[in-house]
Protein backbone atom coordinates (compact mmCIF):
# COMPACT_ATOMS: atom_id res chain seq x y z
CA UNK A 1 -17.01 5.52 -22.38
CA UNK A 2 -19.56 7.90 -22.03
CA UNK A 3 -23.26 6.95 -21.61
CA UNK A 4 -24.61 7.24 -24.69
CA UNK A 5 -22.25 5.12 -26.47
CA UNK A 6 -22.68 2.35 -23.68
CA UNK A 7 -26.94 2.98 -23.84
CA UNK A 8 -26.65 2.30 -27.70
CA UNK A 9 -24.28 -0.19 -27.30
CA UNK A 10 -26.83 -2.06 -24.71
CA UNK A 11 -29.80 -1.60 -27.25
CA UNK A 12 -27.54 -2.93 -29.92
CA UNK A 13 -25.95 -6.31 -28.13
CA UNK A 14 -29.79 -7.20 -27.01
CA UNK A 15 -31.64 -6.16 -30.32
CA UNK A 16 -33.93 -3.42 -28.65
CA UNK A 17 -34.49 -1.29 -30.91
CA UNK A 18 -34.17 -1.93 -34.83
CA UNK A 19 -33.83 0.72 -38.06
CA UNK A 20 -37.37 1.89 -38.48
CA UNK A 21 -39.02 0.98 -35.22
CA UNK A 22 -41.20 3.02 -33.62
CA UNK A 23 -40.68 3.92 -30.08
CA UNK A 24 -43.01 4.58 -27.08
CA UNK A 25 -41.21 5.98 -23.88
CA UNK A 26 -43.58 5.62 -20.95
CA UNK A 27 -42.58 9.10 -19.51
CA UNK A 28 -43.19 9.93 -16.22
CA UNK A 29 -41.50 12.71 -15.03
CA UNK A 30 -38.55 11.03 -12.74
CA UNK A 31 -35.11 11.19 -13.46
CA UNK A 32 -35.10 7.84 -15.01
CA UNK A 33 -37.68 8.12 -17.68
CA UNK A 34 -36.35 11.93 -18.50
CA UNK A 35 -32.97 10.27 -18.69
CA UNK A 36 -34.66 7.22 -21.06
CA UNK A 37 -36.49 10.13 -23.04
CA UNK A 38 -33.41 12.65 -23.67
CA UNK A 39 -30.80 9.29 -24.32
CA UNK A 40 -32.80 7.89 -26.89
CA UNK A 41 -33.60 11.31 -28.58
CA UNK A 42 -29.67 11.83 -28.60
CA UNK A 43 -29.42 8.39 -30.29
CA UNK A 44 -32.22 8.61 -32.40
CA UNK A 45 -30.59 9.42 -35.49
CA UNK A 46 -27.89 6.49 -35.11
CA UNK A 47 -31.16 3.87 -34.16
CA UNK A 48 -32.86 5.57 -36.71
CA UNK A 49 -36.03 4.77 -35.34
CA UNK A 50 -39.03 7.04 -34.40
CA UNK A 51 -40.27 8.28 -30.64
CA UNK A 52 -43.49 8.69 -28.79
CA UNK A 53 -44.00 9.52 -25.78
CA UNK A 54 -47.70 8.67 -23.24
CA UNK A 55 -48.36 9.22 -19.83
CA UNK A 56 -50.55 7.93 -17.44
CA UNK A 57 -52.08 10.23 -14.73
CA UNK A 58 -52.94 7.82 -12.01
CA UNK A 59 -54.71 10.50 -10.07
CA UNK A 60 -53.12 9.22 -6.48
CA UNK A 61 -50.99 11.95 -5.81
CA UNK A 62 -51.89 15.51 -5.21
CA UNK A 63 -48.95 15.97 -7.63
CA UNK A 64 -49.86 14.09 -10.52
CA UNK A 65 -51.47 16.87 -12.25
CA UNK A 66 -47.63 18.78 -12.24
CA UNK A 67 -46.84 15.47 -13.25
CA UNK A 68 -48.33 15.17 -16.21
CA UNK A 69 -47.99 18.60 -17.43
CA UNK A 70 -44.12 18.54 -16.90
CA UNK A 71 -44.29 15.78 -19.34
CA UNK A 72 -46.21 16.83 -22.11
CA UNK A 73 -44.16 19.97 -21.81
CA UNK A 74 -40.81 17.86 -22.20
CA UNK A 75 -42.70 16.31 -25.34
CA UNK A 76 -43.84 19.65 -26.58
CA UNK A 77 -40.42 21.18 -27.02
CA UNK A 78 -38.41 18.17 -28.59
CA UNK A 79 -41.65 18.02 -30.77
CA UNK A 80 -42.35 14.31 -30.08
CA UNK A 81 -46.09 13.12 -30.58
CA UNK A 82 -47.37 12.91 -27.28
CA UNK A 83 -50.59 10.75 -25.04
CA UNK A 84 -51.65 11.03 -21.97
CA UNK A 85 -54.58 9.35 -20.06
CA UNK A 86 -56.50 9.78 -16.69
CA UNK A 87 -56.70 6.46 -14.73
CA UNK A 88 -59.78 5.86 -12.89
CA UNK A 89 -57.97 4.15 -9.44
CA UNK A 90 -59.71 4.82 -6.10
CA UNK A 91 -57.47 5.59 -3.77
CA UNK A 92 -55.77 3.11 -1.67
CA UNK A 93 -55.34 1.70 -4.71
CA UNK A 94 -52.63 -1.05 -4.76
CA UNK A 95 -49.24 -0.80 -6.38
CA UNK A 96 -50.29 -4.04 -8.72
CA UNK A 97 -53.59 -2.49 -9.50
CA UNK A 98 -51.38 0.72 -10.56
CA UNK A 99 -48.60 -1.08 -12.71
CA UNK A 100 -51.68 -2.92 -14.40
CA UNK A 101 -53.46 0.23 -15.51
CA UNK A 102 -49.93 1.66 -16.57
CA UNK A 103 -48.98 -1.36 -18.58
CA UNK A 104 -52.50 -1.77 -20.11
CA UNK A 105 -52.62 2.19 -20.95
CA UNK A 106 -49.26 1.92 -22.98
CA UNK A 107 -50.51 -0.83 -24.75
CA UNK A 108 -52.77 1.14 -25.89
CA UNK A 109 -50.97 4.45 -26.73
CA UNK A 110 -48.55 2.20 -28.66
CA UNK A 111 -51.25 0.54 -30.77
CA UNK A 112 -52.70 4.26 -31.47
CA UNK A 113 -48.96 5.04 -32.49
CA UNK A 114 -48.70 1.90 -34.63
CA UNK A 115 -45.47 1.33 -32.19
CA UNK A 116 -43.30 -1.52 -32.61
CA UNK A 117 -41.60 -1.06 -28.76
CA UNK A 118 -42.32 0.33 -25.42
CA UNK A 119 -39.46 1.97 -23.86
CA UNK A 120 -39.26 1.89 -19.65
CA UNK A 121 -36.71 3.69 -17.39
CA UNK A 122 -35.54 0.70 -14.99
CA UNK A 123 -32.05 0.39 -15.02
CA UNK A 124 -29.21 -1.22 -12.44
CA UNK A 125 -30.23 0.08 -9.44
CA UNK A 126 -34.07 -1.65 -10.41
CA UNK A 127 -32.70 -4.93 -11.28
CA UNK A 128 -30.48 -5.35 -8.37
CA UNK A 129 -33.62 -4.22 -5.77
CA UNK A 130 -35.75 -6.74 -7.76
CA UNK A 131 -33.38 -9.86 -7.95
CA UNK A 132 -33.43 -9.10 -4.27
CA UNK A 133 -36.78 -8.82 -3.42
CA UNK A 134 -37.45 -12.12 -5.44
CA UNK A 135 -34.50 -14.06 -3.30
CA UNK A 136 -36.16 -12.66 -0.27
CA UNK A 137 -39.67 -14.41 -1.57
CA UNK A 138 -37.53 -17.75 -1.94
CA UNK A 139 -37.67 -17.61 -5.96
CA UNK A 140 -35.55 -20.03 -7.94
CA UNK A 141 -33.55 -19.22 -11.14
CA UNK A 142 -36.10 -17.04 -12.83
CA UNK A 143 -36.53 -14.57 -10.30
CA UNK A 144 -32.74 -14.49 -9.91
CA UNK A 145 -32.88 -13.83 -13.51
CA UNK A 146 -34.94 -10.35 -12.29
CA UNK A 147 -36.08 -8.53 -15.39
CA UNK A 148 -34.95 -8.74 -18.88
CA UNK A 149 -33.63 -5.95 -21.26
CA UNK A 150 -36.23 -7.08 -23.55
CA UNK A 151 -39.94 -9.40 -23.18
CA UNK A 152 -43.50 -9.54 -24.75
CA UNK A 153 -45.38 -6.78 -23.32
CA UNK A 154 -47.81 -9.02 -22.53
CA UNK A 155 -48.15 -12.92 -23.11
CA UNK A 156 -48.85 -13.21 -26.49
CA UNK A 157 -48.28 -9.56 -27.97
CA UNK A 158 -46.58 -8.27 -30.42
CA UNK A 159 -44.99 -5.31 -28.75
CA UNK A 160 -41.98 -5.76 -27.01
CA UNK A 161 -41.04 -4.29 -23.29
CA UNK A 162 -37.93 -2.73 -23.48
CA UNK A 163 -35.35 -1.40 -20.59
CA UNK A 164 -32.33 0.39 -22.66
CA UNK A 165 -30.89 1.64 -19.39
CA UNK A 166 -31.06 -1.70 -17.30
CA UNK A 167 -26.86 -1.54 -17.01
CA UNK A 168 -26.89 2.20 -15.86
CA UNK A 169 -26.52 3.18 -12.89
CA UNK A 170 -29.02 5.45 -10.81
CA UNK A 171 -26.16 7.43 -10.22
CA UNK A 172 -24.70 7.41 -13.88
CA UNK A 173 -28.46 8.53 -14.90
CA UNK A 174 -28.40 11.77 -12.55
CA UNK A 175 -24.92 12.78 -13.99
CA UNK A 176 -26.40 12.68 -16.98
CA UNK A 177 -29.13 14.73 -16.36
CA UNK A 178 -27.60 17.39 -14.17
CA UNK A 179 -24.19 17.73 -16.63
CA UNK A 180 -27.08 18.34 -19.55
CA UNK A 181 -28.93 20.92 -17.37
CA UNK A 182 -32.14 18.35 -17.85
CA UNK A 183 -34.64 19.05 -15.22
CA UNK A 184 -36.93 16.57 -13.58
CA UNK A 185 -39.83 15.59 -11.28
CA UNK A 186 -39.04 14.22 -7.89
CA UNK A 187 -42.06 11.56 -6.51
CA UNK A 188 -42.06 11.57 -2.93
CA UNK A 189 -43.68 8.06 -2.70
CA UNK A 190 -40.55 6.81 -3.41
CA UNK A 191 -39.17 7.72 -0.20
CA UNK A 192 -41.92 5.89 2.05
CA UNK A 193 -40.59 2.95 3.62
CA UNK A 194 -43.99 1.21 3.99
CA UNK A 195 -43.33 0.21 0.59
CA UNK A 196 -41.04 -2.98 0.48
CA UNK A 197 -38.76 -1.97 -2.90
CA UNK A 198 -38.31 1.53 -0.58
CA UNK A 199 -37.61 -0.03 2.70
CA UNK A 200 -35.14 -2.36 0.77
CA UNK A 201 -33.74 0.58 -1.34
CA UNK A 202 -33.31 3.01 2.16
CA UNK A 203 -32.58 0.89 4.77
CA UNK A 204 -31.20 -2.80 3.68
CA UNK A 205 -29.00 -2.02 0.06
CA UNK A 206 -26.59 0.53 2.43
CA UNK A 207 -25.82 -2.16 4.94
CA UNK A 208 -25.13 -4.63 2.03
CA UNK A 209 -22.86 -2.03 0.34
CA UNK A 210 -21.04 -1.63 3.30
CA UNK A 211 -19.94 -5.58 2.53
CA UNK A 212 -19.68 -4.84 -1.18
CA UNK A 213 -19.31 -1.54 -2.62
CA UNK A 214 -19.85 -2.83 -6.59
CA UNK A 215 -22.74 -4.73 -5.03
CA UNK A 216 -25.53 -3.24 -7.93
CA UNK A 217 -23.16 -4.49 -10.36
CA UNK A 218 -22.68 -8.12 -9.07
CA UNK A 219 -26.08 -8.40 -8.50
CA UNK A 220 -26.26 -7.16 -12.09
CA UNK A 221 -24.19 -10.30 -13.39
CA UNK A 222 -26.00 -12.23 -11.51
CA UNK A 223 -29.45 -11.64 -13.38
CA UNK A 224 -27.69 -11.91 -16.54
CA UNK A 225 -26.39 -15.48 -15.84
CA UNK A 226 -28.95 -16.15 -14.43
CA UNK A 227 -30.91 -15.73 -17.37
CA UNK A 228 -28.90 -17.02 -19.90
CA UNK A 229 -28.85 -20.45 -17.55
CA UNK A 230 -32.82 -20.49 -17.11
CA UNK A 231 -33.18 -19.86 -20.68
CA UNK A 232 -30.87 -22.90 -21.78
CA UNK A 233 -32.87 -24.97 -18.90
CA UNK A 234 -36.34 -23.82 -20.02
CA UNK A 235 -35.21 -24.89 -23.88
CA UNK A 236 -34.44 -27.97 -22.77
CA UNK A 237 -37.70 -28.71 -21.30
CA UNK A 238 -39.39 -27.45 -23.87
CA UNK A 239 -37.47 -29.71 -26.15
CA UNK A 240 -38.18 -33.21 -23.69
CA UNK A 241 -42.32 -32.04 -23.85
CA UNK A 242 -42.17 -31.65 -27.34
CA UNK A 243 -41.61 -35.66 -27.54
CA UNK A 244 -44.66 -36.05 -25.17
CA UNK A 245 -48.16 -36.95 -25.62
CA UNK A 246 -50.05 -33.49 -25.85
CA UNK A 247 -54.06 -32.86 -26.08
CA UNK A 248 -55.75 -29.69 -25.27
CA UNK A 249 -55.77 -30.16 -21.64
CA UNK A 250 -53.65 -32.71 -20.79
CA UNK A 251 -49.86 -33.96 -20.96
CA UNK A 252 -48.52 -37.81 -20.98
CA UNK A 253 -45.05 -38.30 -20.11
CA UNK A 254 -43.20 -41.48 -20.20
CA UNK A 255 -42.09 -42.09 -16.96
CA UNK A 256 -38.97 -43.64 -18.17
CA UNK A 257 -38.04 -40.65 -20.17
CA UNK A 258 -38.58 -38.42 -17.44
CA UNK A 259 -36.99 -40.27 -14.65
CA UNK A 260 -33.51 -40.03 -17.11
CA UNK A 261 -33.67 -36.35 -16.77
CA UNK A 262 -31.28 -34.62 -14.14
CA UNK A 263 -33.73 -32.94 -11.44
CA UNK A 264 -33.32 -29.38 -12.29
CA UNK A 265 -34.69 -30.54 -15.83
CA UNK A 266 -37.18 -32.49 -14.23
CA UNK A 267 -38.78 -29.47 -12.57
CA UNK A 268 -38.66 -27.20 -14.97
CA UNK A 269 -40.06 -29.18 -17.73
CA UNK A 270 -42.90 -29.55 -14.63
CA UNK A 271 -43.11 -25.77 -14.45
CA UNK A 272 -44.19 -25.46 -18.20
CA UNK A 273 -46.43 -27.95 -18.36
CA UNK A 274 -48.37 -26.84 -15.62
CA UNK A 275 -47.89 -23.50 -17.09
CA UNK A 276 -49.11 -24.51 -20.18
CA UNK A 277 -52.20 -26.50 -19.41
CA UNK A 278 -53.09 -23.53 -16.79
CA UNK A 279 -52.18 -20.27 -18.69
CA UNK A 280 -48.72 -18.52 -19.44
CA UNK A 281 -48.70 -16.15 -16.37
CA UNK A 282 -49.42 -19.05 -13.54
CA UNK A 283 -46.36 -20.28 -12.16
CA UNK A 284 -46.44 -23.50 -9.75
CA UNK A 285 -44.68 -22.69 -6.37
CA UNK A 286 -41.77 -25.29 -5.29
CA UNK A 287 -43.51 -27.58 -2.68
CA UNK A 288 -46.12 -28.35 -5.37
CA UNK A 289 -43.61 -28.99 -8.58
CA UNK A 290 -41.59 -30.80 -6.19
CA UNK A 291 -44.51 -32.80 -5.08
CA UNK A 292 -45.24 -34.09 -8.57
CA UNK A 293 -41.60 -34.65 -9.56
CA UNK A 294 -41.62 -36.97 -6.83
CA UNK A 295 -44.72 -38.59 -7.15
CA UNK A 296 -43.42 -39.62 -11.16
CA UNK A 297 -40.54 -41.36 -9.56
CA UNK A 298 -42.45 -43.12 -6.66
CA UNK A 299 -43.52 -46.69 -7.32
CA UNK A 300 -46.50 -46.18 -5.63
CA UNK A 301 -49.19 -44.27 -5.33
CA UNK A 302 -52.08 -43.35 -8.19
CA UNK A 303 -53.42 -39.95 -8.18
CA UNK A 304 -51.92 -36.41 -6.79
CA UNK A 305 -53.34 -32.83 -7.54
CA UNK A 306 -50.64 -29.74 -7.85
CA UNK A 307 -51.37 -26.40 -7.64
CA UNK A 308 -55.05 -26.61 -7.16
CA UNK A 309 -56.06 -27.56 -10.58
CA UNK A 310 -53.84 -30.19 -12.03
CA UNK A 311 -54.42 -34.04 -11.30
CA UNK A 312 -51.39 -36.42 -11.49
CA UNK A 313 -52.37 -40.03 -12.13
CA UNK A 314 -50.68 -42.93 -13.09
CA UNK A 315 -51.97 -45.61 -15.57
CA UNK A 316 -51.29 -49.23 -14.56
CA UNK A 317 -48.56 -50.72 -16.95
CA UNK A 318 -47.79 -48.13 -19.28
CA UNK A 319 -45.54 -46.07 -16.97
CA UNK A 320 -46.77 -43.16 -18.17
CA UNK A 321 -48.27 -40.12 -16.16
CA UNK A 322 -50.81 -37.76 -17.17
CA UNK A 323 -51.59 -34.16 -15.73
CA UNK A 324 -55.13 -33.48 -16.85
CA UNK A 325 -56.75 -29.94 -15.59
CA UNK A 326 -59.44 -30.84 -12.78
CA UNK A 327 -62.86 -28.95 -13.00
């Protein structure tokens, strides 16, 4: 099957893109957002949906300005409407403090191009270097999960994140490219190892491979299950807190309830609530969601505070535990 019917075939299984949509690809030059921006301009007229394309300049590379100019180029002569913006990053500038002013800048190109989606280049190679990277930072099943074909692009928006090309490979992406005579930008900071995704990418995936040759791709089937389970767990939970006592910053659970649940249930329905009372993107580490799990099935003990902010305490009689948000 050749890559376009597999790409369209991905965006149709997952719901990416619908008829009518409007379409921002963050475009950066490399070989995977050229390949993201020339596969969905093939498939436009099948998704019959519209494209735009922005770029962000983060001024941290004595390339950039090539950069950027490549790109509006590439827009220029398959006449798609085209953004680009400066950032203002000093340098040294960390790669978080980068991704944020990328992910905030598309936000806003999409909202000037009343966009419905914004399209990103990751693809197999990406999810199998990030499940790893999470394993190697001891996360449970929603790092394993890695990243998802499609999300919010931010807690609460409308737009969604979308990654049409997470089940192609690297490789499959630079056919592509070189078989359609597609040129490219190569960014050499993808080749220093004192970045961690690098050092993983140059030095640790080749030993691995040399156990596993289809490695990418297990790993691959690994984030999907992975997802599909966590999402069936986190439904759950959702569905036992629903039945609890809920103010605006606080949770009572019936202890009896809770202690019924099977422990994987148990901490995840912890995870959300401490989510919830503290704000979408804060996630609890283990030793402190495993720290209140327990202290709801001791038989002692009245008070307990998890991750910095949240009290536990137990009220005499009722069997019931409240988390309330601490000053």
């Amino acid at each position: 099957m050749k890559i376009e019917a597999r790409v369209y075939g991905f965006i149709r299984d997952h719901g990416l893109i619908g008829r009518g949509d409007r379409v921002l690809v963050a475009a950066s030059g490399g070989p995977d957002s050229v390949a993201l921006f020339h596969l969905l301009r093939a498939l436009r007229p099948r998704l019959q949906c519209s494209l735009f394309a922005a770029h962000l300049d983060h001024g941290l590379r004595s390339a950039s300005a090539a950069d950027l100019e490549f790109c509006a180029a590439l827009a220029r002569k398959y006449r798609v409407p085209f953004v680009s913006e400066r950032a203002g990053l000093r340098a040294g500038a960390g790669e978080d403090a980068a991704r944020r002013a990328r992910y905030d800048f598309l936000a806003r190109a999409a909202a000037g191009f009343s966009c419905h989606a914004v399209a990103v280049g990751h693809h197999l190679d990406d999810q199998a270097e990030t499940l790893l990277l999470h394993l190697l930072r001891g996360s449970g099943l929603q790092g394993l999960a890695a990243m998802r074909p499609v999300r919010p692009l931010a807690p609460g928006s409308p737009l969604r994140l979308i990654r049409p090309l997470l089940a192609e490979s690297r490789a499959d992406l630079l056919d592509y490219l070189e078989s359609g005579r597609h040129q490219w930008r190569l960014d050499e900071s993808n080749l220093d190892p004192k970045y961690s995704r690098n050092r993983l990418r140059l030095e640790v995936m080749p030993i691995l491979e040399s156990f596993n040759p289809r490695l990418k791709e297990a790993l691959g089937r690994l984030a999907e299950t992975a997802a599909a389970d966590h999402d069936f767990l986190t439904g759950r939970a959702a569905a036992f807190l629903a039945g609890q006592e809920r103010r605006k910053d606080s949770f009572s659970l019936d202890a009896a309830a809770f202690e019924k649940l099977h422990p994987a249930l148990q901490r995840e329905a912890l995870r959300r609530l401490v989510s919830e009372l503290l704000g979408s993107e804060h996630r609890a580490d283990y030793a402190g969601i495993e720290a209140a799990r327990r202290f709801c099935l001791a038989a002692s003990g009245r008070e307990k505070t998890v991750a910095g902010r949240v009290r536990v305490s137990r009220r005499a009689g009722r069997r019931l535990f409240k988390l309330l948000v601490t000053e």
